[in-house]
C-alpha atoms as a PDB file:
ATOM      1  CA  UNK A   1     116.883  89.627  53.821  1.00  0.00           C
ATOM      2  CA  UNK A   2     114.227  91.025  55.807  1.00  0.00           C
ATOM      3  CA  UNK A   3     111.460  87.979  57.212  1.00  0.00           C
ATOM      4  CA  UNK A   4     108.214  89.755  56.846  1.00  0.00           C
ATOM      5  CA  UNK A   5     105.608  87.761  58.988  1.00  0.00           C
ATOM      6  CA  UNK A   6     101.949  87.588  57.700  1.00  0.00           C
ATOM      7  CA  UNK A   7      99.674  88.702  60.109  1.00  0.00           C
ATOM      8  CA  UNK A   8      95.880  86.808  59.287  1.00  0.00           C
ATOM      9  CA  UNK A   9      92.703  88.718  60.335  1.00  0.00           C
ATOM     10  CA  UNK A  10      91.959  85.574  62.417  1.00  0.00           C
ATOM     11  CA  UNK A  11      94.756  86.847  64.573  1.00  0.00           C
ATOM     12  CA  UNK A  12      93.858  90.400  65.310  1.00  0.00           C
ATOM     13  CA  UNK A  13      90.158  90.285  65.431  1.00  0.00           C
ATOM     14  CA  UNK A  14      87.791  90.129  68.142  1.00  0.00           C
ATOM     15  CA  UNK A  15      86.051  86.793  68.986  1.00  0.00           C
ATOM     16  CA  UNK A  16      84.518  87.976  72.520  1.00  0.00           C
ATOM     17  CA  UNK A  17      81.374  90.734  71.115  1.00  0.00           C
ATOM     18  CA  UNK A  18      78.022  91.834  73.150  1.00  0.00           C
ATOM     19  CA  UNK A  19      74.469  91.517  71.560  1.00  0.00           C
ATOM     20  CA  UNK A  20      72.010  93.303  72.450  1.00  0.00           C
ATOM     21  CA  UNK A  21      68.404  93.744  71.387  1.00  0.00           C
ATOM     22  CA  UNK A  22      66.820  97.028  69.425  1.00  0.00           C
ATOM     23  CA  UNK A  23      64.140  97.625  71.798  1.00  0.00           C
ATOM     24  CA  UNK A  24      66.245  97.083  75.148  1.00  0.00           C
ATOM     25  CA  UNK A  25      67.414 101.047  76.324  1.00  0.00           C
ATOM     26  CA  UNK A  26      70.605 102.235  76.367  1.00  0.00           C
ATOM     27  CA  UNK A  27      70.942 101.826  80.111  1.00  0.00           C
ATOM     28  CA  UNK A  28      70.256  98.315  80.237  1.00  0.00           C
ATOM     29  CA  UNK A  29      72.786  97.887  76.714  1.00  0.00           C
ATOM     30  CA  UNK A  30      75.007  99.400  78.991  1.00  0.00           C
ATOM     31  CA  UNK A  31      75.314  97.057  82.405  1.00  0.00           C
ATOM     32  CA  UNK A  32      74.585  94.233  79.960  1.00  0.00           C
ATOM     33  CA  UNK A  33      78.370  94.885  78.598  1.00  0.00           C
ATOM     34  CA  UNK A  34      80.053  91.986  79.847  1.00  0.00           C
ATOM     35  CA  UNK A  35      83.618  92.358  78.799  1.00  0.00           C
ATOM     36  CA  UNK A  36      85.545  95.870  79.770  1.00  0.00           C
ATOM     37  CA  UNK A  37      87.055  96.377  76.283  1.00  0.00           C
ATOM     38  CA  UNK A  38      83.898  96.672  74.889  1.00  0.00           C
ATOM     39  CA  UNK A  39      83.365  99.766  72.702  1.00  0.00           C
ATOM     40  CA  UNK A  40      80.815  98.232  70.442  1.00  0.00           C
ATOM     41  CA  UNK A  41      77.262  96.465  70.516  1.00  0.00           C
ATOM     42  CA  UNK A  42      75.899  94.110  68.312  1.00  0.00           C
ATOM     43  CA  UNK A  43      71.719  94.838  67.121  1.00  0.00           C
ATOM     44  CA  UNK A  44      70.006  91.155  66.801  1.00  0.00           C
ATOM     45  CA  UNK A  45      68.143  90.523  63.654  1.00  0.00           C
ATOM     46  CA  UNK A  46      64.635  91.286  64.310  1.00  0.00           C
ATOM     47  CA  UNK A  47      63.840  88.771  61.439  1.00  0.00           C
ATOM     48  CA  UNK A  48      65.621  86.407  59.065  1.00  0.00           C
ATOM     49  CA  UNK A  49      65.284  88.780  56.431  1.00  0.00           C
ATOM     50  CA  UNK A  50      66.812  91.679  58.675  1.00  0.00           C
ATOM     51  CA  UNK A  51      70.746  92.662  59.517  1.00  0.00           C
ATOM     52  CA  UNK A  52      72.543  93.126  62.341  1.00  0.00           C
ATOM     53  CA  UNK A  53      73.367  96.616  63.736  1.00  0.00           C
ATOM     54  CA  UNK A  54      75.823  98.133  65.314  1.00  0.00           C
ATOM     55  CA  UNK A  55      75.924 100.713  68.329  1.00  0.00           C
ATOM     56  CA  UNK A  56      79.226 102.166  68.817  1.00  0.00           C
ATOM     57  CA  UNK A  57      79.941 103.790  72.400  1.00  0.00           C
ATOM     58  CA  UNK A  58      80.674 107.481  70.563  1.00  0.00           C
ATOM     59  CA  UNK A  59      77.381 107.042  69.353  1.00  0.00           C
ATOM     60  CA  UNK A  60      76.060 106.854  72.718  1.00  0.00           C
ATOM     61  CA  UNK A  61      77.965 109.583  73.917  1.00  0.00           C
ATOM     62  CA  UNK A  62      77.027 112.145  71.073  1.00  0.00           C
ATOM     63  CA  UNK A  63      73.097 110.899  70.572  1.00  0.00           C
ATOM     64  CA  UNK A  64      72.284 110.449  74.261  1.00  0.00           C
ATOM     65  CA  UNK A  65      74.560 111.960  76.694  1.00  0.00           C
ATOM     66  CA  UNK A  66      75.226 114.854  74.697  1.00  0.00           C
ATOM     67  CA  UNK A  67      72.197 115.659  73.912  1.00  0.00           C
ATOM     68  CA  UNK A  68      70.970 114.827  78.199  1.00  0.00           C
ATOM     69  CA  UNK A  69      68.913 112.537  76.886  1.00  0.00           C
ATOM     70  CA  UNK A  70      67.961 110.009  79.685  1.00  0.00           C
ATOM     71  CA  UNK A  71      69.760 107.045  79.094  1.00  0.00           C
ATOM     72  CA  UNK A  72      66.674 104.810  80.912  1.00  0.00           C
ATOM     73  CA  UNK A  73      64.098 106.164  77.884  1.00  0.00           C
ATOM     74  CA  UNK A  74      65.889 105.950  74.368  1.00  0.00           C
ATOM     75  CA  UNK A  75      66.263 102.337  72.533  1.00  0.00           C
ATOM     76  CA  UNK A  76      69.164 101.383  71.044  1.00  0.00           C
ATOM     77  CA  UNK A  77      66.959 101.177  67.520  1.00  0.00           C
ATOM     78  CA  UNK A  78      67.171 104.817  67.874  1.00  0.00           C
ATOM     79  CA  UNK A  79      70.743 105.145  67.857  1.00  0.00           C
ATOM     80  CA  UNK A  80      71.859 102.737  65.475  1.00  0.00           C
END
């Protein structure tokens, strides 16, 4: 018979992420990426009552640099 292995979520997912706050600009969201497979950043809570957000790298590259928006004067609130 064929041994089918069971893969967890544990084992696949990403432990390593980058936060970054709503009001910081894309620019500095950018050099603030510390790991190089980064495609993703985290939004902080702005309260307890708040979520976290999420700022994808396409996004970045369809709202801002599409668009020749200058990276140095949108936030990432806008984006998210």
């Amino acid at each position: 018979m064929n041994q089918r292995t069971i893969i967890r979520v544990r084992d696949v997912m990403k432990t390593n992420f980058d936060m970054v706050d709503g009001l910081d600009t894309v620019e500095s969201a950018l050099a603030q990426m510390a790991h190089e497979d980064t495609k993703s950043l985290l939004v902080k809570k702005r309260n307890d009552l708040d979520e976290y957000g999420i700022v994808m790298i396409s996004d970045i590259a369809r709202q801002v640099l599409a668009m020749d928006r200058p990276p140095n004067r949108v936030n990432i609130y806008e984006i998210m």
